[in-house]
PDB file of N, CA and C in Angstrom:
ATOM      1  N   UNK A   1       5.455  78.946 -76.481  1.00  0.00           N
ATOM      2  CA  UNK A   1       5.749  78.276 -75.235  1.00  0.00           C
ATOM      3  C   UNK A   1       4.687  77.220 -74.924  1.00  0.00           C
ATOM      4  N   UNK A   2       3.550  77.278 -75.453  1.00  0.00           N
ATOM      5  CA  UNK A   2       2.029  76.223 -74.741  1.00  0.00           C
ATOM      6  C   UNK A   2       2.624  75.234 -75.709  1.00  0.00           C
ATOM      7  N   UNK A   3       3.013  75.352 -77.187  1.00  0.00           N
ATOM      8  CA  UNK A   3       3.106  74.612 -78.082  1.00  0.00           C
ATOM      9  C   UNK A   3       4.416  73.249 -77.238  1.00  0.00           C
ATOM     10  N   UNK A   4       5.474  74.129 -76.625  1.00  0.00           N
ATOM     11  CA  UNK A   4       5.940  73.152 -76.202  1.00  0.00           C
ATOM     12  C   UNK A   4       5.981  71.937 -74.639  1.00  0.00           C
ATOM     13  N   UNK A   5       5.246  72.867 -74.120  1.00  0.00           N
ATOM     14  CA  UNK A   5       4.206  71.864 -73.106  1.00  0.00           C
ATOM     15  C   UNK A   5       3.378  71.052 -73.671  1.00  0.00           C
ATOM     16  N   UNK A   6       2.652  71.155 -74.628  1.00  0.00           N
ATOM     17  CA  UNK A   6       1.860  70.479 -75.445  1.00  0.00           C
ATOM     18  C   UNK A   6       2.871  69.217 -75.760  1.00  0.00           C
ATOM     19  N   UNK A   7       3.651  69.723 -76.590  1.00  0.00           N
ATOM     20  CA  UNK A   7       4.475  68.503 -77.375  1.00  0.00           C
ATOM     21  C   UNK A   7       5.065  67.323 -75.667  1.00  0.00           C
ATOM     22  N   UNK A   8       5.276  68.023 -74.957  1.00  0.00           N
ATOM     23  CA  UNK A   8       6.176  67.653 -73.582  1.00  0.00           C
ATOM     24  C   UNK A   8       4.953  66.514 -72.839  1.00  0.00           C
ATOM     25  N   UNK A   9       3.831  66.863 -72.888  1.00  0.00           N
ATOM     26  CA  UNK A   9       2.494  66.036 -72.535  1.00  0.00           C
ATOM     27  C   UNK A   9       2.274  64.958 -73.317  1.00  0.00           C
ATOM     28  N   UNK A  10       2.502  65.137 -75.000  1.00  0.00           N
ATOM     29  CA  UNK A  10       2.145  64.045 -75.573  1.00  0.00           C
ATOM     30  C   UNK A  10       2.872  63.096 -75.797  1.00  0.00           C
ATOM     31  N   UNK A  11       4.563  63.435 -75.658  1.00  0.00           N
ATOM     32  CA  UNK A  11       5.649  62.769 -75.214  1.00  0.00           C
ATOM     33  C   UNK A  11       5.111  61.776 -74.249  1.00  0.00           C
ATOM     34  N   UNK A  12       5.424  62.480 -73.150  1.00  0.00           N
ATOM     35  CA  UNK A  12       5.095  61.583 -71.485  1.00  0.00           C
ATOM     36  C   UNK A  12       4.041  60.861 -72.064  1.00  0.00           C
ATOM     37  N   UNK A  13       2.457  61.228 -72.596  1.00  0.00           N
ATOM     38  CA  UNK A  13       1.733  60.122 -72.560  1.00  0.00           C
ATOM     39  C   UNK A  13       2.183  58.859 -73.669  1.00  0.00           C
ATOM     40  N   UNK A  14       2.801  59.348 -74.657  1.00  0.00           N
ATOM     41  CA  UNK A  14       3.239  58.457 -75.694  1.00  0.00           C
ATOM     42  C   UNK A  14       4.080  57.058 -74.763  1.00  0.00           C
ATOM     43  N   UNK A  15       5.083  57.710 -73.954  1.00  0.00           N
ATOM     44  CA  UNK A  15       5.728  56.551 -73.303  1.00  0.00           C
ATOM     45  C   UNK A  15       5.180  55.514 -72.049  1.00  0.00           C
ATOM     46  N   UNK A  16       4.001  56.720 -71.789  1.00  0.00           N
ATOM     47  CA  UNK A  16       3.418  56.202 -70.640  1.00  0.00           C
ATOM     48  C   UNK A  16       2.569  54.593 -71.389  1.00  0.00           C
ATOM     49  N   UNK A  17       1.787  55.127 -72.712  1.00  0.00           N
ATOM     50  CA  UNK A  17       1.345  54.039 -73.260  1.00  0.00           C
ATOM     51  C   UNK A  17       2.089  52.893 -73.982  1.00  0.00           C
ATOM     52  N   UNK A  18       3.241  53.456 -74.645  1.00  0.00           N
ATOM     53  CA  UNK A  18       3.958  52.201 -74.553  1.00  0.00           C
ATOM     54  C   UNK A  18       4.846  51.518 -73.569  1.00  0.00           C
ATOM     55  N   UNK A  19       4.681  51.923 -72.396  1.00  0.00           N
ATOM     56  CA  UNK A  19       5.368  51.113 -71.593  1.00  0.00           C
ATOM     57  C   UNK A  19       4.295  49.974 -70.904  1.00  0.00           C
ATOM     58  N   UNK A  20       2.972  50.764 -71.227  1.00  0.00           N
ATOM     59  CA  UNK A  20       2.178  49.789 -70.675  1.00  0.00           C
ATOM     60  C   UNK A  20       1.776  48.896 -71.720  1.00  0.00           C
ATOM     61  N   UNK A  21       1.987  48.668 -73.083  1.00  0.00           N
ATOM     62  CA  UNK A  21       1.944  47.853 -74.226  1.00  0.00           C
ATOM     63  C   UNK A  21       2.766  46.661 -73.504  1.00  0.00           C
ATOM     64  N   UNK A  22       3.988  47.480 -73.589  1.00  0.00           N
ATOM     65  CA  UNK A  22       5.157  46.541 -73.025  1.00  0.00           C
ATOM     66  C   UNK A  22       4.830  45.315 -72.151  1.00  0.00           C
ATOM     67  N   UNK A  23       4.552  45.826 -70.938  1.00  0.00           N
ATOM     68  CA  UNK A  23       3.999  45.188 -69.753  1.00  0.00           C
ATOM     69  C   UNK A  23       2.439  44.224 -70.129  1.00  0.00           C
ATOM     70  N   UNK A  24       1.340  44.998 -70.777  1.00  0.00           N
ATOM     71  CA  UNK A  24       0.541  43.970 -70.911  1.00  0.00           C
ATOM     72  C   UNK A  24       0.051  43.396 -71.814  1.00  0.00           C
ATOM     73  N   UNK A  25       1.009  43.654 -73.277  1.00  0.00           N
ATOM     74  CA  UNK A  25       1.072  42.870 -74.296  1.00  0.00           C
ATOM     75  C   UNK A  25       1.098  41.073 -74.218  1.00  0.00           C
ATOM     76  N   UNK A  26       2.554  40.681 -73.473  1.00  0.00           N
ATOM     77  CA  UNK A  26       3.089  39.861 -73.640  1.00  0.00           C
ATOM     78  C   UNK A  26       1.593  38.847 -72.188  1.00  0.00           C
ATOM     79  N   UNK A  27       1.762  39.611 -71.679  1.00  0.00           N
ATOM     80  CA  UNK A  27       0.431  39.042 -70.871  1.00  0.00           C
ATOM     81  C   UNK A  27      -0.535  38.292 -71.560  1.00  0.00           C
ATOM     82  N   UNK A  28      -1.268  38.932 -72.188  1.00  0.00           N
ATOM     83  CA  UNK A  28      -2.508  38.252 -73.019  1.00  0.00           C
ATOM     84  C   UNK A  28      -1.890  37.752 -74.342  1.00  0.00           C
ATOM     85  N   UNK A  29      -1.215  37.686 -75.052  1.00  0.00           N
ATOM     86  CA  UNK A  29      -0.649  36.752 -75.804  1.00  0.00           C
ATOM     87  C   UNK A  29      -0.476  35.226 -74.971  1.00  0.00           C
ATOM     88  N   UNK A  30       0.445  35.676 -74.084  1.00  0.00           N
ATOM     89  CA  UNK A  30       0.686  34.100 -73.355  1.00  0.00           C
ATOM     90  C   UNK A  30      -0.418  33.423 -72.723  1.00  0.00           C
ATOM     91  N   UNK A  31      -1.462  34.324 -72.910  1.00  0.00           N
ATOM     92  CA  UNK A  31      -2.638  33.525 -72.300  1.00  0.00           C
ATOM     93  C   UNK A  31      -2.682  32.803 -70.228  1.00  0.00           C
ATOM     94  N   UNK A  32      -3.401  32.070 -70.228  1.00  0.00           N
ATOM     95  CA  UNK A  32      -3.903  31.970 -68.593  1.00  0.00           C
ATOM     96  C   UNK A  32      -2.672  31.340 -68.353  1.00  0.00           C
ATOM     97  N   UNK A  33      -2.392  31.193 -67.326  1.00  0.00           N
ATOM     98  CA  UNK A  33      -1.032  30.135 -66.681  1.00  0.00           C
ATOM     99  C   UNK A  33      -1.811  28.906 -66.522  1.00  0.00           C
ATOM    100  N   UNK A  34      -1.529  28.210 -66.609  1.00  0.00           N
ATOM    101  CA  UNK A  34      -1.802  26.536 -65.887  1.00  0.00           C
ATOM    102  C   UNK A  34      -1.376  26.220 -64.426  1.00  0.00           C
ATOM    103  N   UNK A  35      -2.593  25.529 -63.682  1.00  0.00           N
ATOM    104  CA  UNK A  35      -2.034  25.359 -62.623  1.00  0.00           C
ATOM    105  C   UNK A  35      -1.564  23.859 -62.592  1.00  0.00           C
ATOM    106  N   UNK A  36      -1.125  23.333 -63.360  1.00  0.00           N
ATOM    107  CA  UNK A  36      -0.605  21.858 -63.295  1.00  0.00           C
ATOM    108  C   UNK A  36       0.343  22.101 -62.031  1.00  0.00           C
ATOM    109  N   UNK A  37       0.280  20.368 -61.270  1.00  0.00           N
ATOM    110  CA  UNK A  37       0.954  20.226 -60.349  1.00  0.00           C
ATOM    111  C   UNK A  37       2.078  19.214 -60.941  1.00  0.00           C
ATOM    112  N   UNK A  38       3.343  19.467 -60.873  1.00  0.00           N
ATOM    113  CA  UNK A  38       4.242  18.111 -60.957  1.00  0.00           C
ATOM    114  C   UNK A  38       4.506  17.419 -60.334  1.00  0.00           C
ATOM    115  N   UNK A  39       4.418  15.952 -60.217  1.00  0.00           N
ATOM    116  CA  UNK A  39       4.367  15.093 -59.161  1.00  0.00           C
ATOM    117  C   UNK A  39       5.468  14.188 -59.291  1.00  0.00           C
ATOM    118  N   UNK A  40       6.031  14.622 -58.250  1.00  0.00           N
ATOM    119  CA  UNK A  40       7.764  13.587 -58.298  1.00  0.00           C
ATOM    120  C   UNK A  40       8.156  13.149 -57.056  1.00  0.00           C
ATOM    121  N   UNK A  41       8.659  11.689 -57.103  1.00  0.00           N
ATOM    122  CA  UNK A  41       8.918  10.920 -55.911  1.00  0.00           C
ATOM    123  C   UNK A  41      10.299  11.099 -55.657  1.00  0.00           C
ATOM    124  N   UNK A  42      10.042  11.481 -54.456  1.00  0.00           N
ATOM    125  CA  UNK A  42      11.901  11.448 -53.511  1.00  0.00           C
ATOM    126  C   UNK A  42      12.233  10.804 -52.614  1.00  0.00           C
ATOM    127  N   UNK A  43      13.586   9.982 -52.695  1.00  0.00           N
ATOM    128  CA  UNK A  43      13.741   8.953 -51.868  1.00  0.00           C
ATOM    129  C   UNK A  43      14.473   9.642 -50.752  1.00  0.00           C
ATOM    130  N   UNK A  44      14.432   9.599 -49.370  1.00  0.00           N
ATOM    131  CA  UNK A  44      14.922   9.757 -48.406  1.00  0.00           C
ATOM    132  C   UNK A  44      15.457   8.905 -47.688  1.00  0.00           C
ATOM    133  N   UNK A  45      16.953   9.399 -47.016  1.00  0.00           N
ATOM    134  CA  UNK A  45      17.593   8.545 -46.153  1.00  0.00           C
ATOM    135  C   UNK A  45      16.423   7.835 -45.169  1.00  0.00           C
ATOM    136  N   UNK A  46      16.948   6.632 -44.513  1.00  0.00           N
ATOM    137  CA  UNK A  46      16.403   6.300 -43.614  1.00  0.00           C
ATOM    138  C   UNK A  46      17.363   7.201 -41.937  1.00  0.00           C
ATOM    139  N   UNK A  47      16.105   6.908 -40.902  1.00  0.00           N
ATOM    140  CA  UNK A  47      16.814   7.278 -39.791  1.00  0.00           C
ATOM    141  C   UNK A  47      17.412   6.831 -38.788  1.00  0.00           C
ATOM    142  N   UNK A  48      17.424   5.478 -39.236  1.00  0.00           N
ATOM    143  CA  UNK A  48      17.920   4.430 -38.428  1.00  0.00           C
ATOM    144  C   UNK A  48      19.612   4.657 -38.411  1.00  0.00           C
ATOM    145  N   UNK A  49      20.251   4.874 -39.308  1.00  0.00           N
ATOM    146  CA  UNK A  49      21.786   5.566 -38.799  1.00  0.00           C
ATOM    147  C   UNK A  49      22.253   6.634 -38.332  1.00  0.00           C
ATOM    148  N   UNK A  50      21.081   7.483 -37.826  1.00  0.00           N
ATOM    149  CA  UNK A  50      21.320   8.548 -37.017  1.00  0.00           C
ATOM    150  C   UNK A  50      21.435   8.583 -35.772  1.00  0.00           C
ATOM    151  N   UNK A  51      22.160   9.881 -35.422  1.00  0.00           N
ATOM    152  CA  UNK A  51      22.209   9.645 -33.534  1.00  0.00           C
ATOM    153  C   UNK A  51      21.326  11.351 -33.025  1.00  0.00           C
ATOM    154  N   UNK A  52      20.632  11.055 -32.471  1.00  0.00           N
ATOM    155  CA  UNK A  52      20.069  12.397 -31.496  1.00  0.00           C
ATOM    156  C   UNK A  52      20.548  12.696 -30.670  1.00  0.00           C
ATOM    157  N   UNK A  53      21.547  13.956 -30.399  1.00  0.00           N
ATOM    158  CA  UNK A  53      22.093  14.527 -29.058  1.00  0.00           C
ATOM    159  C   UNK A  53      21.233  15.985 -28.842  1.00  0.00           C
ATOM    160  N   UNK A  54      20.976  15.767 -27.471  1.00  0.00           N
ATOM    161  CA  UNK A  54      20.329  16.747 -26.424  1.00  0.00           C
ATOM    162  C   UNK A  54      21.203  17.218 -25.880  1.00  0.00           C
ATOM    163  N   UNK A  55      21.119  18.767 -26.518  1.00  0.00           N
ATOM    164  CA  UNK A  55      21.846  19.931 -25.554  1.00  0.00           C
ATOM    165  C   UNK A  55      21.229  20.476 -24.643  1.00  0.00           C
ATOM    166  N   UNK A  56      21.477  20.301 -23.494  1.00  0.00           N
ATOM    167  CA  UNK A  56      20.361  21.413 -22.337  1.00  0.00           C
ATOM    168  C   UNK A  56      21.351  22.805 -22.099  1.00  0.00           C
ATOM    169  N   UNK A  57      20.620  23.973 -22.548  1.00  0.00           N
ATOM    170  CA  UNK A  57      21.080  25.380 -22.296  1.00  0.00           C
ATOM    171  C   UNK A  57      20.787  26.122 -21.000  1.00  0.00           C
ATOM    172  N   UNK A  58      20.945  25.138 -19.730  1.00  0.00           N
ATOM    173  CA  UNK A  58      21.045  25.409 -18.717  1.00  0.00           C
ATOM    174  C   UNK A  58      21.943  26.486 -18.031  1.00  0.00           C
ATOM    175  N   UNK A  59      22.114  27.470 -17.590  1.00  0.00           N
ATOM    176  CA  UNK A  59      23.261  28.008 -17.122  1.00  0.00           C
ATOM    177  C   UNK A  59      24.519  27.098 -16.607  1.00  0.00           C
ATOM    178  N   UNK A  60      23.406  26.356 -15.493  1.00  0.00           N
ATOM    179  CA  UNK A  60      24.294  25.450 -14.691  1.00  0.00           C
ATOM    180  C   UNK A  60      24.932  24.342 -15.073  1.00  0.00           C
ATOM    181  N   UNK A  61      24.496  23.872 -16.343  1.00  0.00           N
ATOM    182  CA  UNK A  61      25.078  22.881 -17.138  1.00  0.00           C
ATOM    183  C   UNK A  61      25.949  23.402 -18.598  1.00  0.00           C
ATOM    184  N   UNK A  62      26.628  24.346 -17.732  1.00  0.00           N
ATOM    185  CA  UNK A  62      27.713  25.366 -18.767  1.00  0.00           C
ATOM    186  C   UNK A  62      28.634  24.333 -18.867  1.00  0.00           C
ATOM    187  N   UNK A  63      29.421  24.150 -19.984  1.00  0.00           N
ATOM    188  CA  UNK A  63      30.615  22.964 -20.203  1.00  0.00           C
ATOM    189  C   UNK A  63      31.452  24.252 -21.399  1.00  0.00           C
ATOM    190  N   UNK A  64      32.520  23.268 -21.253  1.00  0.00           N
ATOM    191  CA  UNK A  64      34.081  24.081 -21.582  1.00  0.00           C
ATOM    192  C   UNK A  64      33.945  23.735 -23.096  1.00  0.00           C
ATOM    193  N   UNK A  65      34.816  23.971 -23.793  1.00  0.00           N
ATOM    194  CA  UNK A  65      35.151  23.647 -24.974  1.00  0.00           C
ATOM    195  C   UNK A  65      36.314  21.891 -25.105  1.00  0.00           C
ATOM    196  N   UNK A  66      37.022  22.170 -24.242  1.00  0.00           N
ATOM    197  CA  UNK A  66      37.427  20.788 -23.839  1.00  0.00           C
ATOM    198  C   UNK A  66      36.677  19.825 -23.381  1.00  0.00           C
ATOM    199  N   UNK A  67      35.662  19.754 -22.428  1.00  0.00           N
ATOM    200  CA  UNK A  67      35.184  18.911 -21.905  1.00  0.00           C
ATOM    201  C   UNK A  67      33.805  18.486 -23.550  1.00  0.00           C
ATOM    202  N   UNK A  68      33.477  19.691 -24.225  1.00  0.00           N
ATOM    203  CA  UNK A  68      32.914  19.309 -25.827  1.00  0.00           C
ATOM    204  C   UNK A  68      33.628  18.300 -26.669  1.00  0.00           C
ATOM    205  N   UNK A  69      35.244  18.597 -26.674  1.00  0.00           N
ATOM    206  CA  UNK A  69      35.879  18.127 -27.519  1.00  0.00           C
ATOM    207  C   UNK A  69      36.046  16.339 -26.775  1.00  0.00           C
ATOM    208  N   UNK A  70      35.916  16.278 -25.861  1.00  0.00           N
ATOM    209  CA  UNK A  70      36.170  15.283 -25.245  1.00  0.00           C
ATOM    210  C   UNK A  70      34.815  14.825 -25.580  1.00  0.00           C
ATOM    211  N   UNK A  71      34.004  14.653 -25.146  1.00  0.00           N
ATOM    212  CA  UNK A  71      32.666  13.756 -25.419  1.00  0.00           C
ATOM    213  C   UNK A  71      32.612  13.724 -27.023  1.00  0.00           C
ATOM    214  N   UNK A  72      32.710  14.742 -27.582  1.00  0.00           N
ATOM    215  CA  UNK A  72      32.943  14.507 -29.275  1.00  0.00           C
ATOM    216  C   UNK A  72      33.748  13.114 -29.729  1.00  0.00           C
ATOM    217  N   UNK A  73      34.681  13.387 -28.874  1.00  0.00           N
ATOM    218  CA  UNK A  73      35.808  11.935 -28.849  1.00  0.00           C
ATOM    219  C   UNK A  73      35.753  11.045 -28.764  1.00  0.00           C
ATOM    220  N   UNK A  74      34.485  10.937 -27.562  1.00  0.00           N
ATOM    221  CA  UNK A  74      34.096   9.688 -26.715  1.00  0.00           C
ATOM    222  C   UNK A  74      33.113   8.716 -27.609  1.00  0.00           C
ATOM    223  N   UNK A  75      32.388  10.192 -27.998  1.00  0.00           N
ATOM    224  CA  UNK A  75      31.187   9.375 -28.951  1.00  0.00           C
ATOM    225  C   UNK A  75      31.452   8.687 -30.336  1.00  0.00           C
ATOM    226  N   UNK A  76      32.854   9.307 -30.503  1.00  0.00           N
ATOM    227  CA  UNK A  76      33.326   8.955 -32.051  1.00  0.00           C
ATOM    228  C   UNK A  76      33.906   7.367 -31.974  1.00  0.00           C
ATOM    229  N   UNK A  77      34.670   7.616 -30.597  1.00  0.00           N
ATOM    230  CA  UNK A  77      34.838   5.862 -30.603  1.00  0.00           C
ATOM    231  C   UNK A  77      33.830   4.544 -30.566  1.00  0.00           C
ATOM    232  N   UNK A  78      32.523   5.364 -29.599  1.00  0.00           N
ATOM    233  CA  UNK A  78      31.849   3.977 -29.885  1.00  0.00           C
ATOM    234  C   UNK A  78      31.289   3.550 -31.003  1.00  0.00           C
TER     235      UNK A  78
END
């Protein structure tokens, strides 16, 4: 019976060490990381064709869903 606790211990440690092969093998092979930065230019819209609308979440300046759809409307024409 010890014989097979024995074997049952050297199991577990057998996997215990190759799992950590696993894990920090490939580590030190690949060596340090690089911290290179890549440097790339992005063009962005301008903001000159945008429009800014201000919602005030006033209680008292509660509005309908119609009276939304309507200024939606209003603004689309000009």
């Amino acid at each position: 019976m010890t014989m097979d606790i024995r074997l049952k211990e050297r199991l577990v440690g057998a996997a215990v060490l190759v799992l950590a092969a696993v894990l920090f093998i490939p580590m030190v092979l690949d060596g340090p990381t690089s911290n290179r930065q890549v440097s790339q230019s992005v063009e962005l819209p301008s903001m000159g064709d945008r429009k800014t609308v201000r919602i005030a979440l006033d209680a008292e300046n509660d509005t309908t869903t119609r009276d939304v759809q309507e200024l939606s409307a209003a603004q689309r024409d000009e």
